[in-house]
Protein backbone atom coordinates (compact mmCIF):
# COMPACT_ATOMS: atom_id res chain seq x y z
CA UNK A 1 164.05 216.44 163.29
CA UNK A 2 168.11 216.37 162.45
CA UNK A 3 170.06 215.28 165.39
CA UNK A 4 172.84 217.84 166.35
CA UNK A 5 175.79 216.38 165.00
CA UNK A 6 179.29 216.12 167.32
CA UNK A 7 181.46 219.27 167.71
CA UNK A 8 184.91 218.12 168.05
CA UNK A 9 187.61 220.30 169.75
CA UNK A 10 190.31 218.42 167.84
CA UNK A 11 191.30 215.80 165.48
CA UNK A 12 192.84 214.01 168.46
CA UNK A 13 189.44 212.43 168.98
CA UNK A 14 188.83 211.10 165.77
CA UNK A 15 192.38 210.17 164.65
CA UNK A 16 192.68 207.04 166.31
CA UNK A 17 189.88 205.32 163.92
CA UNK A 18 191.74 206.02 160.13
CA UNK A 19 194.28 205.44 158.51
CA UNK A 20 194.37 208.00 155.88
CA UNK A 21 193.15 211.88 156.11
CA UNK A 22 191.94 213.49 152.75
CA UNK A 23 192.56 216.83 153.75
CA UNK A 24 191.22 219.72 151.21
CA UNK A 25 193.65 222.78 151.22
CA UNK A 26 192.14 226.12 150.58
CA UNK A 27 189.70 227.21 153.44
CA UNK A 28 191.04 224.13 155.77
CA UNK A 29 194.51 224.97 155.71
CA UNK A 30 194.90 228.26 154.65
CA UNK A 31 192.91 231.27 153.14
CA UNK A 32 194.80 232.08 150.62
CA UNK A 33 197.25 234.73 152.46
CA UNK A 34 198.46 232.78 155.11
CA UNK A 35 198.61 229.03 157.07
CA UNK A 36 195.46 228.72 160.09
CA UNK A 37 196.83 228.73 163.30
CA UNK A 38 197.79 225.02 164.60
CA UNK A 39 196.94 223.58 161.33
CA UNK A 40 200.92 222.55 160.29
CA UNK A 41 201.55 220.97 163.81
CA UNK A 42 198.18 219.00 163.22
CA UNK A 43 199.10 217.58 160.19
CA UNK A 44 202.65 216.60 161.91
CA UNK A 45 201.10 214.73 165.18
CA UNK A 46 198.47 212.90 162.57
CA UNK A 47 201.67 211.94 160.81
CA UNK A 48 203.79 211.02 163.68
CA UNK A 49 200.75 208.98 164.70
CA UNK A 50 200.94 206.91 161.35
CA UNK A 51 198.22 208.40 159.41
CA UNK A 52 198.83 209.30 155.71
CA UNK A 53 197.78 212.42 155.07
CA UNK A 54 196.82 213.22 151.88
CA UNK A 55 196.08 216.92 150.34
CA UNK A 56 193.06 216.71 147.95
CA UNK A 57 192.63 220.14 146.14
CA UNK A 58 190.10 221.52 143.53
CA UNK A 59 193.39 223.52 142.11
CA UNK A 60 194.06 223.74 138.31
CA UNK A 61 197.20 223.30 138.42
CA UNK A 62 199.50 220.00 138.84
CA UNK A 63 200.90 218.92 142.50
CA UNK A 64 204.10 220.76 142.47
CA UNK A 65 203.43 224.72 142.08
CA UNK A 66 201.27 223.67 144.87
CA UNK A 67 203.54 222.57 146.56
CA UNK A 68 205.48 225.79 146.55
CA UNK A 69 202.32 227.50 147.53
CA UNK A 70 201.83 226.09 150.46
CA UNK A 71 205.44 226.45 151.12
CA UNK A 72 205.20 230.34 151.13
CA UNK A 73 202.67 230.05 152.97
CA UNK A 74 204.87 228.43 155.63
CA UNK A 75 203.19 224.77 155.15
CA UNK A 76 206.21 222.12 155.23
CA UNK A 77 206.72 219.69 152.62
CA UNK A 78 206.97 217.08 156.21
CA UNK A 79 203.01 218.17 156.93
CA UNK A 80 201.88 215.91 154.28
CA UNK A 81 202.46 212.76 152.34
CA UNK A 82 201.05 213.53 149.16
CA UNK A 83 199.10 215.90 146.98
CA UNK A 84 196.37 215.25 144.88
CA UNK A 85 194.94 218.37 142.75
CA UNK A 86 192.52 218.85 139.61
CA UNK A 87 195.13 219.89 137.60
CA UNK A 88 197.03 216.73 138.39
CA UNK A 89 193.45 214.66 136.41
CA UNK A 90 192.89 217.17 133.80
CA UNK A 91 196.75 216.62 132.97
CA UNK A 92 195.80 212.89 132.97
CA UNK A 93 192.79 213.70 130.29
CA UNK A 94 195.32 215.22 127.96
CA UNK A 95 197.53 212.22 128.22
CA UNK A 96 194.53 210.27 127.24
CA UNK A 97 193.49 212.66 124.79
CA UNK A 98 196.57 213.14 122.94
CA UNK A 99 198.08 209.17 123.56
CA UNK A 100 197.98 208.74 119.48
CA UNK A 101 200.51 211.14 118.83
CA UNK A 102 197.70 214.05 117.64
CA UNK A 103 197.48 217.97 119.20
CA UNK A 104 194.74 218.81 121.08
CA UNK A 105 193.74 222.34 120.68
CA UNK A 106 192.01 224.05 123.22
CA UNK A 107 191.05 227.58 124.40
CA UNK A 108 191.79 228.38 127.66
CA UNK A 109 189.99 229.99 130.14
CA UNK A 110 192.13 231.45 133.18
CA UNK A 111 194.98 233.31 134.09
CA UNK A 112 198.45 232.87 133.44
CA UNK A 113 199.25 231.75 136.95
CA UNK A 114 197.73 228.61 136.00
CA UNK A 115 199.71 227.97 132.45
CA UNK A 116 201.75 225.24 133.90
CA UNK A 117 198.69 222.99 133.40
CA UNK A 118 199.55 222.73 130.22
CA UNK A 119 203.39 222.30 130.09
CA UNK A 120 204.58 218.83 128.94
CA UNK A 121 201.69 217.53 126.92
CA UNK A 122 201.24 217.91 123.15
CA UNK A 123 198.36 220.05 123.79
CA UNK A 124 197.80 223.80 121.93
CA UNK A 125 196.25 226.88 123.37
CA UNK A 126 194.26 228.72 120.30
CA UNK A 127 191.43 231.17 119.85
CA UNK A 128 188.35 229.98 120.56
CA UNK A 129 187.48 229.56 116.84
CA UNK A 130 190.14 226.80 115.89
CA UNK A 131 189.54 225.21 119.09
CA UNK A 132 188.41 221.44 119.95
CA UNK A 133 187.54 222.22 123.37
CA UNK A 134 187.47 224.55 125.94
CA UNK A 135 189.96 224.28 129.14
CA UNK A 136 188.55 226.36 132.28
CA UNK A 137 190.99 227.01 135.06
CA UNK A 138 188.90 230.44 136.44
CA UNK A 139 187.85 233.86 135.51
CA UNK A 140 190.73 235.78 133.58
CA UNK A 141 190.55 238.16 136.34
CA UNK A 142 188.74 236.79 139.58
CA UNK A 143 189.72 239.80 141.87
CA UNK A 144 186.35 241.43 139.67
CA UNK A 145 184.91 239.01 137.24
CA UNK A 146 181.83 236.12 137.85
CA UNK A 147 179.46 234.16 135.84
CA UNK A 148 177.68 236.42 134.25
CA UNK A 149 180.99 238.38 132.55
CA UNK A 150 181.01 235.13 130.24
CA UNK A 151 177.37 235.15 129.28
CA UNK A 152 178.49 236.44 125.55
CA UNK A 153 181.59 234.55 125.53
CA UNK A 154 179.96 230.88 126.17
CA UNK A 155 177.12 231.72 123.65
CA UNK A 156 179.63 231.99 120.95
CA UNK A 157 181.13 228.69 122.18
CA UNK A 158 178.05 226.98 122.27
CA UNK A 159 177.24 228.04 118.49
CA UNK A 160 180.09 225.95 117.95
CA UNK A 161 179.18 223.25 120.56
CA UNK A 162 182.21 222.79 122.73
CA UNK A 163 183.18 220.62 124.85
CA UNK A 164 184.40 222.21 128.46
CA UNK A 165 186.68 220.86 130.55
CA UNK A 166 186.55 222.00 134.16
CA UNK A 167 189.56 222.18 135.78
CA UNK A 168 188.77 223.32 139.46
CA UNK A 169 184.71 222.28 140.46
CA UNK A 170 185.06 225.03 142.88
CA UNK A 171 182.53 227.77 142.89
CA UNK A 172 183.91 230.11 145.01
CA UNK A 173 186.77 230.06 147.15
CA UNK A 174 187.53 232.02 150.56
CA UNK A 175 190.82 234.56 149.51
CA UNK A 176 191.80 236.53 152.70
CA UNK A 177 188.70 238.20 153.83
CA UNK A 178 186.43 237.68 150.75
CA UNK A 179 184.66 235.04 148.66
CA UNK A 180 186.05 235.05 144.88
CA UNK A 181 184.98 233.01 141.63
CA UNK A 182 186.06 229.55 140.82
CA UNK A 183 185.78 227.62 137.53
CA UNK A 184 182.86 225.64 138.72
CA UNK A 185 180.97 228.73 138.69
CA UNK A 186 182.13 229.39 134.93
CA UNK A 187 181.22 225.70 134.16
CA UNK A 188 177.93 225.27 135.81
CA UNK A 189 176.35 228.52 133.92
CA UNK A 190 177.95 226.82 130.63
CA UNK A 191 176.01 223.84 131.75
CA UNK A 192 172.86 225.87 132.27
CA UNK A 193 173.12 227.46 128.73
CA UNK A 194 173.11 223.46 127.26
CA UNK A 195 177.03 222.92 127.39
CA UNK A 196 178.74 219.63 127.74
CA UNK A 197 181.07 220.13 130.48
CA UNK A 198 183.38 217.34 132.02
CA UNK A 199 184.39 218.76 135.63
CA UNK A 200 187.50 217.28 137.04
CA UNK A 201 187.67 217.01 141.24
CA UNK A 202 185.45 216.91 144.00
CA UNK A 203 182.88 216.26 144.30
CA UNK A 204 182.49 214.07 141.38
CA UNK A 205 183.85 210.34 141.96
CA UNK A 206 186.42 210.12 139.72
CA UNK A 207 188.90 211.88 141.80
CA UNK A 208 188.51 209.29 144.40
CA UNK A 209 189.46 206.74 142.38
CA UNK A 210 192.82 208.48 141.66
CA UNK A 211 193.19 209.36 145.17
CA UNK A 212 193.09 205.40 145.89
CA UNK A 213 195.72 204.87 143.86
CA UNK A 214 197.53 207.70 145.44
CA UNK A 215 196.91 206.67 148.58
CA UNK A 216 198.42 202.63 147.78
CA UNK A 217 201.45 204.14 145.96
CA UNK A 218 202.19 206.25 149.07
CA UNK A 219 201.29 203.97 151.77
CA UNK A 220 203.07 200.31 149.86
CA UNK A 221 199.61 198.98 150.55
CA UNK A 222 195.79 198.80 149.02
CA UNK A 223 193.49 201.42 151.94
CA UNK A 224 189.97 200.39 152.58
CA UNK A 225 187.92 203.78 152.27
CA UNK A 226 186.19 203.16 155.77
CA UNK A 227 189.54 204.34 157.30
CA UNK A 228 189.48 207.46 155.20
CA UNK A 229 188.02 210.76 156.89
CA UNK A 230 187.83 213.33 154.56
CA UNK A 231 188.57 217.05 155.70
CA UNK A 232 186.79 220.02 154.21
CA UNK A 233 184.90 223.00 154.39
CA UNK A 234 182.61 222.67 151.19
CA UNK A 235 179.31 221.41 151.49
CA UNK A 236 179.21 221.00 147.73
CA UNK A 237 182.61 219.58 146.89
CA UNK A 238 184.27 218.05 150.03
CA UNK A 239 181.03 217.23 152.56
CA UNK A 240 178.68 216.26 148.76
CA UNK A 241 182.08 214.26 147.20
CA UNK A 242 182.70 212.16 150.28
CA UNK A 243 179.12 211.55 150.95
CA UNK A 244 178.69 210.05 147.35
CA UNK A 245 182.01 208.46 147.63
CA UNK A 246 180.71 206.43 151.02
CA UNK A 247 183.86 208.26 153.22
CA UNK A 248 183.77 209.92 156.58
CA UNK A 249 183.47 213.48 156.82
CA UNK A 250 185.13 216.00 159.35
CA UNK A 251 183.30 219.39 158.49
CA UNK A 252 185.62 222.50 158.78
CA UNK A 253 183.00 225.00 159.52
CA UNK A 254 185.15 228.49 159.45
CA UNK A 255 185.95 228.02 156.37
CA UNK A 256 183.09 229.49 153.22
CA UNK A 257 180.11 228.33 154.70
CA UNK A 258 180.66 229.73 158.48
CA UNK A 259 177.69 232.59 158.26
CA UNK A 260 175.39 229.31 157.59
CA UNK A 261 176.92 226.50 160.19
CA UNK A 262 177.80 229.19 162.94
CA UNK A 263 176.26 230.90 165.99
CA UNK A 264 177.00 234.81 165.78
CA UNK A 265 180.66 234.02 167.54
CA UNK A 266 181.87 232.16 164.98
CA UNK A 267 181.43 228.47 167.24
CA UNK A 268 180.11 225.55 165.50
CA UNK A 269 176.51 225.32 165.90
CA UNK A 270 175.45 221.94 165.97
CA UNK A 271 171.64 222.30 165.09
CA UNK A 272 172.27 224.34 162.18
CA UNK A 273 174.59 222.48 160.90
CA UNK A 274 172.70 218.96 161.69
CA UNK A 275 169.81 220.61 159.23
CA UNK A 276 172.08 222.00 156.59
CA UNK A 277 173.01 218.69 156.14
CA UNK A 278 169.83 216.67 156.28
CA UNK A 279 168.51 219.12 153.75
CA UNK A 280 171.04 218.78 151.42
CA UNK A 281 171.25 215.44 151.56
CA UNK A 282 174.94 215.02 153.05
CA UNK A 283 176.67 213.15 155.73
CA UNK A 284 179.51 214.34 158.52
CA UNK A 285 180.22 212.15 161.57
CA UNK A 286 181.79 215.82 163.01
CA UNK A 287 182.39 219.38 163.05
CA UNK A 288 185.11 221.50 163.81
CA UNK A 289 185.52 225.30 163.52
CA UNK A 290 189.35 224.89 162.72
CA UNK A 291 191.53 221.87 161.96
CA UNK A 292 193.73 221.53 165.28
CA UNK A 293 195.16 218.75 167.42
């Protein structure tokens, strides 16, 4: 039988043992509409207290309008050290992609809110038809739309067999009150249906690879990944990422999985989430219902 795992009542008791905190953003420190209470001054003390902490976000959309996200949302460019986002390595494919000079034409899937993705690389939004690949960032319209609304549309892309690129492994995200459509969702059906889809964050190790490099650009020096704890409230992107990645993992618990790792208050409940875990395969030295001091 799963041994209840440790409910924390703050990071204070776990800071002292790493150097670095990969911190996911949406559903750990804020919801969309607004900060969580006591998150901003915990990010400050870990600072203050010579941690680096380091945002690591499934958004597809490079660091800085992120930055200015969090900043309406009253999160202080002095809470973190650095950002890391999807947007930020699907920006590095197109480098990659388009280092010989050529266009690379793709179709986008998404909303405008995330067409700075695309601004400063050679690299052409078309219809579907004179595409070489297909660029998910979300649902066109995820207040109403899901998987299924792009059953027709991904069976005319697989007639022509393209290539996705998933910009935000996400499948669903925690906006205010309710639990809206990600990319990952839009990716993993195109999967089903026999797509080739490259997906481009957590949990999938790449991304820690280029937050290593983050982390030694930030911090002057090279950061062994035992004094990492990652921070996060997904069981299938943060918790499954750092498990595969060999990291620590604080578990947010209020965050999209709370009706499965709570008691009917809302508290952390440690059997439940001690078996969520086993089953599934992952790894948390910790649980928390919100990220405070």
């Amino acid at each position: 039988m799963s041994q209840p795992i440790r409910i924390i009542q703050g990071l204070s008791a776990l800071a002292p043992r790493y150097d670095a905190l990969i911190c996911d953003v949406w559903g750990v420190i804020h919801n969309g509409r607004e900060a969580y209470p006591g998150v901003v001054d915990c990010l400050k003390r870990a600072r203050a207290g010579n941690k680096i902490v380091l945002l690591l976000s499934n958004a597809p959309r490079p660091s800085a309008p992120i930055m200015d996200q969090l900043e309406s949302l009253k999160v202080p460019r002095d809470a973190y050290d650095a950002i890391v986002t999807s947007g930020d390595l699907t920006q590095s494919v197109f480098a990659e992609r388009t280092a010989d000079g050529k266009t690379l034409s793709v179709f986008h899937v998404g909303p405008d809110r995330d067409l700075p993705l695309f601004e400063g690389y050679n690299v052409a939004r078309v219809a579907m038809e004179d595409a070489q690949a297909i660029v998910c960032t979300g649902p066109f319209d995820d207040t109403k739309e899901g998987p299924d609304d792009y059953r027709d549309l991904w069976t005319k892309a697989r007639a022509r067999d393209l290539p996705l690129i998933c910009a935000n492994p996400d499948l669903v995200v925690q906006r205010g009150d309710r639990l809206i459509y990600c990319a990952g969702a839009l990716g993993k059906l195109y999967q089903e249906m026999g797509g080739d889809v490259l997906y481009l964050g957590k949990p999938h190790l790449p991304v820690y690879d280029f937050v290593a490099r983050r982390l030694e650009q930030t911090a002057a020096r090279a950061i062994d990944k035992r004094k990492w704890l990652a921070i996060g409230d997904g069981l299938k992107t943060d918790v499954l990422g750092a498990t595969r990645a060999g990291i620590d993992v604080l578990l947010i618990t209020g965050g999209i999985h709370e009706a499965e790792l709570a008691d009917a208050e809302g508290k952390p409940d440690p059997e439940r989430i001690a078996h969520v875990l086993s089953h599934d395969g992952l790894k948390a030295i910790a649980a928390m219902r919100r990220l405070v001091w």
